[in-house]
PDB file of N, CA and C in Angstrom:
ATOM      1  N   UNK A   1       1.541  37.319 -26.771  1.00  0.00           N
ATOM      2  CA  UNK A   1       2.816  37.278 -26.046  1.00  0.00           C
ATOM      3  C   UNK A   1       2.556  37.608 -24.571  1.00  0.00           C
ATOM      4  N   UNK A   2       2.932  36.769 -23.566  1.00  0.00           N
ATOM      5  CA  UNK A   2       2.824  37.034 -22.175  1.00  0.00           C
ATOM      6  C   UNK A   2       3.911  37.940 -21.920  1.00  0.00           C
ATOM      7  N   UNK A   3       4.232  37.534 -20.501  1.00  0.00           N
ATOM      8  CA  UNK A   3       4.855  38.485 -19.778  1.00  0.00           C
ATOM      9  C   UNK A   3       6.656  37.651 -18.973  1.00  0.00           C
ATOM     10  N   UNK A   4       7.367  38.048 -18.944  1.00  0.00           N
ATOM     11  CA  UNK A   4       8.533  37.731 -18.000  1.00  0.00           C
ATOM     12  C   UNK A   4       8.277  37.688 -16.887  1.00  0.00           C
ATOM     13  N   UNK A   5       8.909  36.432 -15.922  1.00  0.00           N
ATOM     14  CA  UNK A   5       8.500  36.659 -14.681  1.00  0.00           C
ATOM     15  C   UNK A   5       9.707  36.300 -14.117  1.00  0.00           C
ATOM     16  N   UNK A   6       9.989  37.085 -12.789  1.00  0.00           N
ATOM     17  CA  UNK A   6      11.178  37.601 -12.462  1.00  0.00           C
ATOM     18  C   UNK A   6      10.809  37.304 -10.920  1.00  0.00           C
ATOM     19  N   UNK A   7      11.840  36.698 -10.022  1.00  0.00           N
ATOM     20  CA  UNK A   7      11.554  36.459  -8.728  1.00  0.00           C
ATOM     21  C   UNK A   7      12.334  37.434  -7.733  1.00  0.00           C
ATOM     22  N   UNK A   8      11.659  38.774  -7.034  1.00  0.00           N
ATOM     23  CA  UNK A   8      12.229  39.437  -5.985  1.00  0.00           C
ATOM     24  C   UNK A   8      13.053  38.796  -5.109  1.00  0.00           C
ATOM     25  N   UNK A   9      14.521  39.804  -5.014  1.00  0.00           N
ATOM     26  CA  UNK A   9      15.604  39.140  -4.255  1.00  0.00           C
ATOM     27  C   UNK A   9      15.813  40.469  -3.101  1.00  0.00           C
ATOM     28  N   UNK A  10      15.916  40.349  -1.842  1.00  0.00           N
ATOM     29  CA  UNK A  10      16.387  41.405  -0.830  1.00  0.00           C
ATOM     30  C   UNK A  10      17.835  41.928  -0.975  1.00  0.00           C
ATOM     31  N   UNK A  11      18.313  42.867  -0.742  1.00  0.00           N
ATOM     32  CA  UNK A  11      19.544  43.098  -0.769  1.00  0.00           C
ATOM     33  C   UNK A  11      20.700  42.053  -0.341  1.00  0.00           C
ATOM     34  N   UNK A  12      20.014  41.747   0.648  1.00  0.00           N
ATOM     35  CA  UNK A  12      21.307  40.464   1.239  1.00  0.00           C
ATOM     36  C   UNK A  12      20.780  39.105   0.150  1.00  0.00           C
ATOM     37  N   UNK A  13      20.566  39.213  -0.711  1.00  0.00           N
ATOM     38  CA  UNK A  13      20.285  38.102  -1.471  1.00  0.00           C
ATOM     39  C   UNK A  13      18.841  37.052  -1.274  1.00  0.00           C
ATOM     40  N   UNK A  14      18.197  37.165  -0.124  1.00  0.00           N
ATOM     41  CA  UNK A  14      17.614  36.408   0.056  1.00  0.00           C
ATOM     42  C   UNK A  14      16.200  35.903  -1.328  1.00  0.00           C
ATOM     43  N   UNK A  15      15.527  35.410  -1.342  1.00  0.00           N
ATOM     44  CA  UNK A  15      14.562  35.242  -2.405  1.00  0.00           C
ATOM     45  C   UNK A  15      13.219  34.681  -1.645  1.00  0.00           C
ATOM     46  N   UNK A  16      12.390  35.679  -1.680  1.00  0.00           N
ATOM     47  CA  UNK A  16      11.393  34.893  -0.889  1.00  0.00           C
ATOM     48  C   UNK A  16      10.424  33.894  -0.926  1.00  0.00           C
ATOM     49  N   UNK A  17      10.320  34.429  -2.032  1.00  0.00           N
ATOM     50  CA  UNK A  17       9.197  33.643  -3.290  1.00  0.00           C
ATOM     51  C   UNK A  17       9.960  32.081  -3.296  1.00  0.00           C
ATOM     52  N   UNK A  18      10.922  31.965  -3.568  1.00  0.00           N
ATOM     53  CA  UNK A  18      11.670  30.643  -3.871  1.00  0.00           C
ATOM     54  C   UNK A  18      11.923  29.718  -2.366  1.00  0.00           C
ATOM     55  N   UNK A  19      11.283  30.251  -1.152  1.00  0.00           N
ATOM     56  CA  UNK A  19      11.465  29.961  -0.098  1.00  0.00           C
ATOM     57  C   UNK A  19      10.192  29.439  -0.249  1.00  0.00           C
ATOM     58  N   UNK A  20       9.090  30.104  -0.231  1.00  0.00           N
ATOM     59  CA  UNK A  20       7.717  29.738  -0.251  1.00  0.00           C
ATOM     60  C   UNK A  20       7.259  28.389  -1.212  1.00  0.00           C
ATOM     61  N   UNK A  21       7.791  28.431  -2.537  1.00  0.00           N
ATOM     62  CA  UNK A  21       7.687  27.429  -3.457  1.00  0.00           C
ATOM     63  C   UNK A  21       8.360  26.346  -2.820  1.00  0.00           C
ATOM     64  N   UNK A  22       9.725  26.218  -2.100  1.00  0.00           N
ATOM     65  CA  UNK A  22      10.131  25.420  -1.790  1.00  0.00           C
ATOM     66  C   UNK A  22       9.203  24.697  -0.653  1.00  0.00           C
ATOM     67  N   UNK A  23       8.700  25.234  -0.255  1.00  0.00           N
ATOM     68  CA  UNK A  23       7.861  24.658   1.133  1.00  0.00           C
ATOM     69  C   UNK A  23       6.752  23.734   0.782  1.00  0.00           C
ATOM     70  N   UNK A  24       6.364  23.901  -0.151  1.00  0.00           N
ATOM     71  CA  UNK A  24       5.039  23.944  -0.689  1.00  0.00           C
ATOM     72  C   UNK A  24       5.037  21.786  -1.293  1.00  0.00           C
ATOM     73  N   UNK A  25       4.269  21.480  -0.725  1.00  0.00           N
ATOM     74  CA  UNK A  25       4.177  20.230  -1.237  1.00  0.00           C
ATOM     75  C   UNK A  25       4.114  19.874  -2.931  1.00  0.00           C
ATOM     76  N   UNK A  26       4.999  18.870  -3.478  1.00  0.00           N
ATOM     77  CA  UNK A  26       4.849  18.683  -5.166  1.00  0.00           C
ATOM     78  C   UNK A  26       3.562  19.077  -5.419  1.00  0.00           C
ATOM     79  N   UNK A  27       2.704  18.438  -5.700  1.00  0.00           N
ATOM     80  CA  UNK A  27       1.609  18.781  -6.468  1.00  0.00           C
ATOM     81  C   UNK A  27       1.235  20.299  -6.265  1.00  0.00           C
ATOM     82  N   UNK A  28       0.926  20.568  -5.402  1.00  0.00           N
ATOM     83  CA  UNK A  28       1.025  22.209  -4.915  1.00  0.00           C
ATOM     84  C   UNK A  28       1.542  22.853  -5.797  1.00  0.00           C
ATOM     85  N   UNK A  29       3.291  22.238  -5.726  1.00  0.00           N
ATOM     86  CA  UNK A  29       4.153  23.667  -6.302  1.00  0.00           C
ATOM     87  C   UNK A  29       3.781  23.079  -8.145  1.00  0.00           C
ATOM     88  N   UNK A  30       3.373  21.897  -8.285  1.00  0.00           N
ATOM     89  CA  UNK A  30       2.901  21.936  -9.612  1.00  0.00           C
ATOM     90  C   UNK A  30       2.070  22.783 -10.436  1.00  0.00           C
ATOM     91  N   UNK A  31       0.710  22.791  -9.260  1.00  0.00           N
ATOM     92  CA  UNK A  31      -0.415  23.982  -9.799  1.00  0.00           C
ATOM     93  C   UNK A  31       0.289  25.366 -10.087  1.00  0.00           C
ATOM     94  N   UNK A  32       1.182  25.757  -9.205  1.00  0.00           N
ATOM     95  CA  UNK A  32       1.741  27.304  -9.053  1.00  0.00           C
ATOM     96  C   UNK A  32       2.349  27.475 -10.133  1.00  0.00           C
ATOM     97  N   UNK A  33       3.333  26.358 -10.395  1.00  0.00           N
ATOM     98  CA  UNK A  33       3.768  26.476 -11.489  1.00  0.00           C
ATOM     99  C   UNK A  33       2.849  26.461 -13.159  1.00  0.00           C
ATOM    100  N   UNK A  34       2.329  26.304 -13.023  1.00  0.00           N
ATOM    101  CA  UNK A  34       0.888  26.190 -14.053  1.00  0.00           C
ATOM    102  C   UNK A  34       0.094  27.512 -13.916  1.00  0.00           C
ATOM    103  N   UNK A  35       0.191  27.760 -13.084  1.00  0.00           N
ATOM    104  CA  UNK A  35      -0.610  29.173 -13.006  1.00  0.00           C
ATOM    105  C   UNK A  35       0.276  30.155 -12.809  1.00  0.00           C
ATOM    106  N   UNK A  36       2.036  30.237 -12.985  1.00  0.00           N
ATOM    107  CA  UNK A  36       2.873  30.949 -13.214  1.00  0.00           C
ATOM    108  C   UNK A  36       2.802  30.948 -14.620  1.00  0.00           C
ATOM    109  N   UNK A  37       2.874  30.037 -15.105  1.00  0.00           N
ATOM    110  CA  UNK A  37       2.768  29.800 -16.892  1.00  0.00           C
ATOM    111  C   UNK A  37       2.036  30.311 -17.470  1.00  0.00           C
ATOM    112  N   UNK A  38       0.805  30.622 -17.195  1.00  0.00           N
ATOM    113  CA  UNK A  38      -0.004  31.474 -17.841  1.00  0.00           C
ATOM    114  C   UNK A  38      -0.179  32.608 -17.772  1.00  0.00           C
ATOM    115  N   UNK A  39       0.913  33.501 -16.491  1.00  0.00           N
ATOM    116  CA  UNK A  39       1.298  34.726 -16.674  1.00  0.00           C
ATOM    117  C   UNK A  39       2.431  34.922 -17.980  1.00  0.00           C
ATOM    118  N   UNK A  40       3.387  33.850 -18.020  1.00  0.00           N
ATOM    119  CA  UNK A  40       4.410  33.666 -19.164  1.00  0.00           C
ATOM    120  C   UNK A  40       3.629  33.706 -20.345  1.00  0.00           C
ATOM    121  N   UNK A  41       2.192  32.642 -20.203  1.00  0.00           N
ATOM    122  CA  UNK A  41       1.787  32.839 -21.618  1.00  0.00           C
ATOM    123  C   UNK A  41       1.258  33.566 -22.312  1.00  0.00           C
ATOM    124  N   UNK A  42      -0.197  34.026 -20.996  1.00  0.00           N
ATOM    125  CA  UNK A  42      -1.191  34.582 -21.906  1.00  0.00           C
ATOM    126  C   UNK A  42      -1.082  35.950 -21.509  1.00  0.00           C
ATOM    127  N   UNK A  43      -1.648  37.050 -23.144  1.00  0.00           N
ATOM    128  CA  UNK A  43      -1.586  38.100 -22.409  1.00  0.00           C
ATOM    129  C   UNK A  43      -2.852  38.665 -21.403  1.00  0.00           C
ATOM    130  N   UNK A  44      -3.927  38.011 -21.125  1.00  0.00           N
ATOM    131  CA  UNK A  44      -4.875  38.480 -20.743  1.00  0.00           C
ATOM    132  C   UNK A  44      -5.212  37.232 -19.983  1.00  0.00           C
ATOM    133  N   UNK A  45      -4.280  37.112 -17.934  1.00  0.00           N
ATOM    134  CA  UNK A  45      -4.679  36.240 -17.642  1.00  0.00           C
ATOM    135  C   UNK A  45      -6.231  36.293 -16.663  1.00  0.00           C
ATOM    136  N   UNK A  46      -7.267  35.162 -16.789  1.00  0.00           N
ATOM    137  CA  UNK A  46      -8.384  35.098 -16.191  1.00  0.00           C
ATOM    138  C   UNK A  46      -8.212  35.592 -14.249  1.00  0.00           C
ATOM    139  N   UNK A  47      -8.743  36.633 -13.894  1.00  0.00           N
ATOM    140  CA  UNK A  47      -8.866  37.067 -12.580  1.00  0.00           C
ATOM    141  C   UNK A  47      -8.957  35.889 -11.765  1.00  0.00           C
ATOM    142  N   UNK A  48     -10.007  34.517 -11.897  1.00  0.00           N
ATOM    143  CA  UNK A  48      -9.263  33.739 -10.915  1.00  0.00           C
ATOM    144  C   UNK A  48      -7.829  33.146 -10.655  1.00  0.00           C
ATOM    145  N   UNK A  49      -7.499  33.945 -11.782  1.00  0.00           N
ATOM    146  CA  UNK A  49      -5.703  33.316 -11.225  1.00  0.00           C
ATOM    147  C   UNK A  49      -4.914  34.543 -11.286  1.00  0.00           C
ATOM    148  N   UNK A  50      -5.001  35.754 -11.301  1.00  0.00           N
ATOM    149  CA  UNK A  50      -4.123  36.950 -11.010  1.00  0.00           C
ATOM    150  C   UNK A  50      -5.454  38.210 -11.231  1.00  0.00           C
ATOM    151  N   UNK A  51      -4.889  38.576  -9.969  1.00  0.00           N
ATOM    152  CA  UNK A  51      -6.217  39.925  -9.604  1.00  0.00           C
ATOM    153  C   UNK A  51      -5.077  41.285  -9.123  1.00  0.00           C
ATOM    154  N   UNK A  52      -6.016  42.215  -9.369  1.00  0.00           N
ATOM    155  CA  UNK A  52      -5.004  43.352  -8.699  1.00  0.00           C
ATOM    156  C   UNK A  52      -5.677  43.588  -7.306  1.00  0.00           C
ATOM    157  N   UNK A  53      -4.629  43.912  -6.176  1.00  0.00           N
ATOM    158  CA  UNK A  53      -5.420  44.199  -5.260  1.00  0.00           C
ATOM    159  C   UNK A  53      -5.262  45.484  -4.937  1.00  0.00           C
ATOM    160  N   UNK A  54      -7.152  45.451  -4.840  1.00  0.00           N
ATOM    161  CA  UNK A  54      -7.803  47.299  -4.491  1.00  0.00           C
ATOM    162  C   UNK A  54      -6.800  47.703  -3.195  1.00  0.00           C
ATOM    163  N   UNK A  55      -7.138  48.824  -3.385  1.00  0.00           N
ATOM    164  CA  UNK A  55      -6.308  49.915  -1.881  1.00  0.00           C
ATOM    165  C   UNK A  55      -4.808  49.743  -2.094  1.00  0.00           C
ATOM    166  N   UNK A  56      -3.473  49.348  -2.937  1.00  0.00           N
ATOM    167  CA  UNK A  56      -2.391  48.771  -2.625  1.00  0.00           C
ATOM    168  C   UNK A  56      -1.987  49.306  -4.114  1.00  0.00           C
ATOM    169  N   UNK A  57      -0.157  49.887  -3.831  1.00  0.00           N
ATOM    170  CA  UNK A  57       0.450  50.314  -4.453  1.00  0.00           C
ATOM    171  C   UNK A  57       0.945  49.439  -5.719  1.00  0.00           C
ATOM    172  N   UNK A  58       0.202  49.021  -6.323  1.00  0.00           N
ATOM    173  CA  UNK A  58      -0.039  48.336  -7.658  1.00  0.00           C
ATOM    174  C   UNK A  58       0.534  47.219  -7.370  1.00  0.00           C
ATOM    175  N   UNK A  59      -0.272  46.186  -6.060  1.00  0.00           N
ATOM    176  CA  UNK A  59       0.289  45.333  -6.151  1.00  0.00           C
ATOM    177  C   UNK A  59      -0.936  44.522  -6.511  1.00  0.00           C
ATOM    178  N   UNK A  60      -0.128  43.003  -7.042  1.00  0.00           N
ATOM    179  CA  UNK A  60      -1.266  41.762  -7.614  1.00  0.00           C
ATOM    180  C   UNK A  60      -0.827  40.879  -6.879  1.00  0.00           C
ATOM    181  N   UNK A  61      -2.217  39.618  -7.343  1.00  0.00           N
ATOM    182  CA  UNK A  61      -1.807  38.085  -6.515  1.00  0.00           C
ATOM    183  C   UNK A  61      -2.281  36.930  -7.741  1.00  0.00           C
ATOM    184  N   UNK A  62      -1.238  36.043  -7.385  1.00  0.00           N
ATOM    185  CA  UNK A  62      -1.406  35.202  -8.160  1.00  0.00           C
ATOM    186  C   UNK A  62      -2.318  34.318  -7.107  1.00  0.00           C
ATOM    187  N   UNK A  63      -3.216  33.209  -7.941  1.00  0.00           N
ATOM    188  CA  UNK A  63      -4.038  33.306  -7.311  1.00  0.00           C
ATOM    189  C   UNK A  63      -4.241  31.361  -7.419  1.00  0.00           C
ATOM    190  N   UNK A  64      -3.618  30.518  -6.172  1.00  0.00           N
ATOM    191  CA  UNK A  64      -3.785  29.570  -6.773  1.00  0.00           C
ATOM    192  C   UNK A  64      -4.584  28.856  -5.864  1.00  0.00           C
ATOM    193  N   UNK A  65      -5.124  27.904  -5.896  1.00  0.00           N
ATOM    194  CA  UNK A  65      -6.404  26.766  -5.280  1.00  0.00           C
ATOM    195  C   UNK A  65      -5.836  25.667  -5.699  1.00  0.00           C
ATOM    196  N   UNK A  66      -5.754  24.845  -4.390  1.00  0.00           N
ATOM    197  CA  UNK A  66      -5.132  23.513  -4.232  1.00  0.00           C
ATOM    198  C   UNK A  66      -6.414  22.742  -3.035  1.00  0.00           C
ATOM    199  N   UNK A  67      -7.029  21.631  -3.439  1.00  0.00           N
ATOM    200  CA  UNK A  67      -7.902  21.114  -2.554  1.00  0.00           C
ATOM    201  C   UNK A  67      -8.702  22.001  -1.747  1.00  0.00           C
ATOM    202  N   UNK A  68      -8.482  22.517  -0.575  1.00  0.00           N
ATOM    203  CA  UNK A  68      -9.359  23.335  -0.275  1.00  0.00           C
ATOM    204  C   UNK A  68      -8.297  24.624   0.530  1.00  0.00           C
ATOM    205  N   UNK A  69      -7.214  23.993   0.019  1.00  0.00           N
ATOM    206  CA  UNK A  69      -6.478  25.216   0.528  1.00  0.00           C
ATOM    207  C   UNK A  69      -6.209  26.371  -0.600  1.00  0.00           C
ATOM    208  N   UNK A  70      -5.846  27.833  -0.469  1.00  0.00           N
ATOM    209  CA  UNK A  70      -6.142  28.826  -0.777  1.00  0.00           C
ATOM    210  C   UNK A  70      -4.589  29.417  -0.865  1.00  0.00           C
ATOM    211  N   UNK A  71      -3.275  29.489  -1.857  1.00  0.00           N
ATOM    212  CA  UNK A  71      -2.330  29.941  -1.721  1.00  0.00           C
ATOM    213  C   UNK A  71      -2.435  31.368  -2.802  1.00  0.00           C
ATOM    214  N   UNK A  72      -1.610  32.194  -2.529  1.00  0.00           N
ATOM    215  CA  UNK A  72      -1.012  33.381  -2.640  1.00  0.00           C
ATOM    216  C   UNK A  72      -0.024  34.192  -3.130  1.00  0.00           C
ATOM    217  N   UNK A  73       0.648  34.803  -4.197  1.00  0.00           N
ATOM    218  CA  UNK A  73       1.740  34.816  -4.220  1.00  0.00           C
ATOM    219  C   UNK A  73       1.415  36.434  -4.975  1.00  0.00           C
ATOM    220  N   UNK A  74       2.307  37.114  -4.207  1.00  0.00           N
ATOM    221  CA  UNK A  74       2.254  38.679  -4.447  1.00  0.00           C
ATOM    222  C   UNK A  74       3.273  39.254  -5.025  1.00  0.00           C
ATOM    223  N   UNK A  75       3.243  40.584  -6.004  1.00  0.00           N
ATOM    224  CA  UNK A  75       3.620  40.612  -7.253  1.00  0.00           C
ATOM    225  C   UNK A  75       3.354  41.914  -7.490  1.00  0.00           C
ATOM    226  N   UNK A  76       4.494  42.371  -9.128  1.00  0.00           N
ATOM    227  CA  UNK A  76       4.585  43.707  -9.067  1.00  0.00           C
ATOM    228  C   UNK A  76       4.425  43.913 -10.690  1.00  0.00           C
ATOM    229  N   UNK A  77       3.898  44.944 -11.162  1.00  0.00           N
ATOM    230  CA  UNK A  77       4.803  45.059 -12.798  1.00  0.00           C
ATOM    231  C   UNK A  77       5.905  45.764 -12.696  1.00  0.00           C
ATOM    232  N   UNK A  78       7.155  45.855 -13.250  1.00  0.00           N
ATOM    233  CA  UNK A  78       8.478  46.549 -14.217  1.00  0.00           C
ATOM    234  C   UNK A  78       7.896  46.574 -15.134  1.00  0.00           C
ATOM    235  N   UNK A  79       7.410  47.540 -16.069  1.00  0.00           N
ATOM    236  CA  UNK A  79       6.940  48.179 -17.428  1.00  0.00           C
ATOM    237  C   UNK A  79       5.821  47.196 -17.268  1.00  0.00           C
ATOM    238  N   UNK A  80       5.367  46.797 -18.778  1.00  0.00           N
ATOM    239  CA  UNK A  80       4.245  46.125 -18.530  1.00  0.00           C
ATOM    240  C   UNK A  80       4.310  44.451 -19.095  1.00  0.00           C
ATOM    241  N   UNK A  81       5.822  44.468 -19.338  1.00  0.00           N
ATOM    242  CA  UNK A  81       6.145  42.618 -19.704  1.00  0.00           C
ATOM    243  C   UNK A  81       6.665  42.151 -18.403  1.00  0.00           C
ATOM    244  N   UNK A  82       7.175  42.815 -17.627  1.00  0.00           N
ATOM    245  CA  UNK A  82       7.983  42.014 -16.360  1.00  0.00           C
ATOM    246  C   UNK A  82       6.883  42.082 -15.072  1.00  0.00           C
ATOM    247  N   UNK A  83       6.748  40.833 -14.720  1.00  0.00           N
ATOM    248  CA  UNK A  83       6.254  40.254 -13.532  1.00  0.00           C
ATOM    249  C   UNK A  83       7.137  40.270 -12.270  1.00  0.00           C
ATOM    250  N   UNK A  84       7.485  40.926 -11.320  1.00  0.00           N
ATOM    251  CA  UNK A  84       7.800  40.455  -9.969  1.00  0.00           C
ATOM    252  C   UNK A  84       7.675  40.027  -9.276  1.00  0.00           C
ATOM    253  N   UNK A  85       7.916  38.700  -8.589  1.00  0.00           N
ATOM    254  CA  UNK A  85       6.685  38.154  -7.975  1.00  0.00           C
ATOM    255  C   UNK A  85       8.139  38.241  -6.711  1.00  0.00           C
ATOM    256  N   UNK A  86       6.989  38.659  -5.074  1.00  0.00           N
ATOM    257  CA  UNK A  86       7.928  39.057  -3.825  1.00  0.00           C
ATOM    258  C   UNK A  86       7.633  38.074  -3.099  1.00  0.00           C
ATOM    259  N   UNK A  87       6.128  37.269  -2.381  1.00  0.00           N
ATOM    260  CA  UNK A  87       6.636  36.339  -1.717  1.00  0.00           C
ATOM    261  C   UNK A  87       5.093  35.833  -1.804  1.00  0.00           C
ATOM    262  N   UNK A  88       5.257  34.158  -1.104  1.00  0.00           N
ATOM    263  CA  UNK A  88       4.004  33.784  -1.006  1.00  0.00           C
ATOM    264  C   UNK A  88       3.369  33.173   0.447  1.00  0.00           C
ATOM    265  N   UNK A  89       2.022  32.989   0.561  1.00  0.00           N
ATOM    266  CA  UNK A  89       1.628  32.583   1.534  1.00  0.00           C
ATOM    267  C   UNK A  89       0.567  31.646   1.604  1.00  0.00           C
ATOM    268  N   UNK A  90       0.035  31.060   2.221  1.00  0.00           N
ATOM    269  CA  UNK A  90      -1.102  29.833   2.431  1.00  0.00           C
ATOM    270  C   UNK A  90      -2.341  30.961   2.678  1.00  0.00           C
ATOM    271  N   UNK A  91      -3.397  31.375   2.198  1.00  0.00           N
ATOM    272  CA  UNK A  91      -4.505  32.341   2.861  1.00  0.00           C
ATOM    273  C   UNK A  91      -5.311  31.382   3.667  1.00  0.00           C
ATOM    274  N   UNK A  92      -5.576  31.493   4.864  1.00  0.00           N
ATOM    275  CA  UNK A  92      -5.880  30.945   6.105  1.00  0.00           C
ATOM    276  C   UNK A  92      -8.127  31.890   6.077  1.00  0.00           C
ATOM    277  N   UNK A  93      -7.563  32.686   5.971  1.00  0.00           N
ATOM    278  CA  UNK A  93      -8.801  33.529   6.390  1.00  0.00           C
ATOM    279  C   UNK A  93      -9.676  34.523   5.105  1.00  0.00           C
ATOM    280  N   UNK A  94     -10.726  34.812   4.989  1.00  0.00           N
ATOM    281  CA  UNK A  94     -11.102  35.273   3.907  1.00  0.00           C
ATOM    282  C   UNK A  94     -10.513  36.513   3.305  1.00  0.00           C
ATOM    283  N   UNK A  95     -10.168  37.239   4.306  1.00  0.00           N
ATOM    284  CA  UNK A  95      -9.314  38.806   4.047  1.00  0.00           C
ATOM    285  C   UNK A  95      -7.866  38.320   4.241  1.00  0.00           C
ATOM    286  N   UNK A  96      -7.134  39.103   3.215  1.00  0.00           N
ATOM    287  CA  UNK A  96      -5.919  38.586   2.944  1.00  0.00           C
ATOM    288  C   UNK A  96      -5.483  40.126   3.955  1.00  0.00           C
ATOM    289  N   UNK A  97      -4.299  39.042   5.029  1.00  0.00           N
ATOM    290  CA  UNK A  97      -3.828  40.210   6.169  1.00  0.00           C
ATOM    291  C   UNK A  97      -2.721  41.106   5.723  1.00  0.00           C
ATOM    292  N   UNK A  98      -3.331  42.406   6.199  1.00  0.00           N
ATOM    293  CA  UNK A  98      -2.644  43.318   5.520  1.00  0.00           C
ATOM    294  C   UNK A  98      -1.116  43.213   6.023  1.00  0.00           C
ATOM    295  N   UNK A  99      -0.792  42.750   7.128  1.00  0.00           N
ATOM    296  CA  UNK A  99       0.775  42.459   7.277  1.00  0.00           C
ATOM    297  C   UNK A  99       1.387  41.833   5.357  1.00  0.00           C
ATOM    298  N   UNK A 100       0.663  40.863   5.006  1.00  0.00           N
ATOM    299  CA  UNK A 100       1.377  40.290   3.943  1.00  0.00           C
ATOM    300  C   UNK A 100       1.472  41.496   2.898  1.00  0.00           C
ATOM    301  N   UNK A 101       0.357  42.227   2.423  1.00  0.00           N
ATOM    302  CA  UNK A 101       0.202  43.340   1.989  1.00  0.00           C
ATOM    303  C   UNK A 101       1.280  44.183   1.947  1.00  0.00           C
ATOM    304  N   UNK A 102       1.657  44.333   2.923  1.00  0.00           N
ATOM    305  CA  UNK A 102       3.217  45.662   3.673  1.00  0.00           C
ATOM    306  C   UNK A 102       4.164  45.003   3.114  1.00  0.00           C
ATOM    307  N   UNK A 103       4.074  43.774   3.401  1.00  0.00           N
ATOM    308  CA  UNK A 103       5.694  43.135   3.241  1.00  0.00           C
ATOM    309  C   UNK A 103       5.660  43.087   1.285  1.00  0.00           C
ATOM    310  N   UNK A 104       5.141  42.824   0.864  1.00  0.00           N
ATOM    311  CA  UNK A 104       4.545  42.888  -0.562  1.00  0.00           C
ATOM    312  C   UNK A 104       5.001  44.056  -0.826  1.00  0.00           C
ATOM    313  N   UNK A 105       4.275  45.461  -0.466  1.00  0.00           N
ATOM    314  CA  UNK A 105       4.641  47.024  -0.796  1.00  0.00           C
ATOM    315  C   UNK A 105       6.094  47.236  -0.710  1.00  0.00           C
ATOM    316  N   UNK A 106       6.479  46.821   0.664  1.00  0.00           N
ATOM    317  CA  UNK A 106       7.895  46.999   1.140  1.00  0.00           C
ATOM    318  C   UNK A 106       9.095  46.575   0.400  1.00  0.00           C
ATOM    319  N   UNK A 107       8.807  45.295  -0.225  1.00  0.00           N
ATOM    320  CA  UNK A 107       9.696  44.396  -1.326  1.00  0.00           C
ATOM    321  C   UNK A 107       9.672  45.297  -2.528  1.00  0.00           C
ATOM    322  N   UNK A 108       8.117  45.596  -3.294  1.00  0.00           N
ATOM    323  CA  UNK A 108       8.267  46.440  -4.240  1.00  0.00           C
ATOM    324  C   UNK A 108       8.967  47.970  -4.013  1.00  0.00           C
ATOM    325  N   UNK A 109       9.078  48.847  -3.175  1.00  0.00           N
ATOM    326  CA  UNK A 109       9.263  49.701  -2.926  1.00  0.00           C
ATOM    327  C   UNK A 109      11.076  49.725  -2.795  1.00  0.00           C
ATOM    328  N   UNK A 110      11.620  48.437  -2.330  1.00  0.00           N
ATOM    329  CA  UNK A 110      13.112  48.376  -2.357  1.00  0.00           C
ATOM    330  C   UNK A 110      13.300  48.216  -3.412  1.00  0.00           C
ATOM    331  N   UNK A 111      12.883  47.021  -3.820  1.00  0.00           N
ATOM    332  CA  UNK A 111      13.478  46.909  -5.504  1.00  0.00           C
ATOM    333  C   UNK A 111      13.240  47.942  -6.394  1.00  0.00           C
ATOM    334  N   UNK A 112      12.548  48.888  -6.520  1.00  0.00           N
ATOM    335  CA  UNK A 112      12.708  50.086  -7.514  1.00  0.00           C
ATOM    336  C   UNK A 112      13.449  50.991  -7.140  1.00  0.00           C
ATOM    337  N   UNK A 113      14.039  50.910  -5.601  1.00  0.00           N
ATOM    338  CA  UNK A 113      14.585  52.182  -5.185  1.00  0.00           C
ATOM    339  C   UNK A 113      15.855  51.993  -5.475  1.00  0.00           C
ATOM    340  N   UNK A 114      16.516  50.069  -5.448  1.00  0.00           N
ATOM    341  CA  UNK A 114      17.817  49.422  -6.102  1.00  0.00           C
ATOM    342  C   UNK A 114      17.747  49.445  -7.548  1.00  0.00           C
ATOM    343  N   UNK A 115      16.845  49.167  -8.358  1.00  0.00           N
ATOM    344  CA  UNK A 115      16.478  49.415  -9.572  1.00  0.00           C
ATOM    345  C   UNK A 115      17.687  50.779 -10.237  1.00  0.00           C
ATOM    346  N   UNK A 116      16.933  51.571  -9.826  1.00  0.00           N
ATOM    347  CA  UNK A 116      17.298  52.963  -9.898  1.00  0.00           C
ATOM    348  C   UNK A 116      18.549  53.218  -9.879  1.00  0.00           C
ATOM    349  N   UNK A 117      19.175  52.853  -8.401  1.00  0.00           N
ATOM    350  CA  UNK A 117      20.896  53.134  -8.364  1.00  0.00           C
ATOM    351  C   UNK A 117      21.102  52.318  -9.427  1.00  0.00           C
ATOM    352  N   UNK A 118      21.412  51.435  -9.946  1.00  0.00           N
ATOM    353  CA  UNK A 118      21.929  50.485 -10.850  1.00  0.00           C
ATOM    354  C   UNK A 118      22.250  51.468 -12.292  1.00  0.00           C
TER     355      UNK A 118
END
């Protein structure tokens, strides 16, 4: 049994993740979607497609490869079936910039703090 995957929304509603997918050329958002699926499916998905990243407040990346481009999509657990996924990006450079990192922490860090009031 995989996992639920759930797309981070900002207080004012926005969705970031669904901004990013939208951008993303068909075939593109095909792979993502394929390599979203196997967070849905499997419980033990292969590190080239979701890694945790070291130094960072339990955040992960989904991890997708399209031709020779390199996309991104950063992510949280809720217990250990729910997936959050906060936003994505094109990786340009070998080190993934810690700006995206923050904004990643920052998303997780609201949503549990709204979590909570609820």
């Amino acid at each position: 049994m995989g996992k639920t995957v759930i797309f981070y929304k900002t207080a004012e509603g926005k969705c970031p993740v669904q901004d990013f997918l939208d951008s993303l050329p068909g075939k593109v958002a095909q792979k993502v979607a394929w390599v979203l699926s196997l967070l849905e499916d499997l419980q033990v998905v292969p590190s080239t497609y979701f890694k945790k990243l070291v130094g960072t407040e339990e955040i992960w990346e989904c991890r997708i490869q399209f031709a020779s481009n390199a996309y991104r999509i950063f992510c949280f657990f809720e217990e250990n079936s729910v997936v959050i996924l906060t936003h994505g990006f094109v990786k340009k450079t070998q080190k993934t910039p810690e700006q995206e990192i923050e904004k990643a922490e920052a998303y997780r860090r609201d949503y549990l703090k709204r979590r909570l009031k609820k």
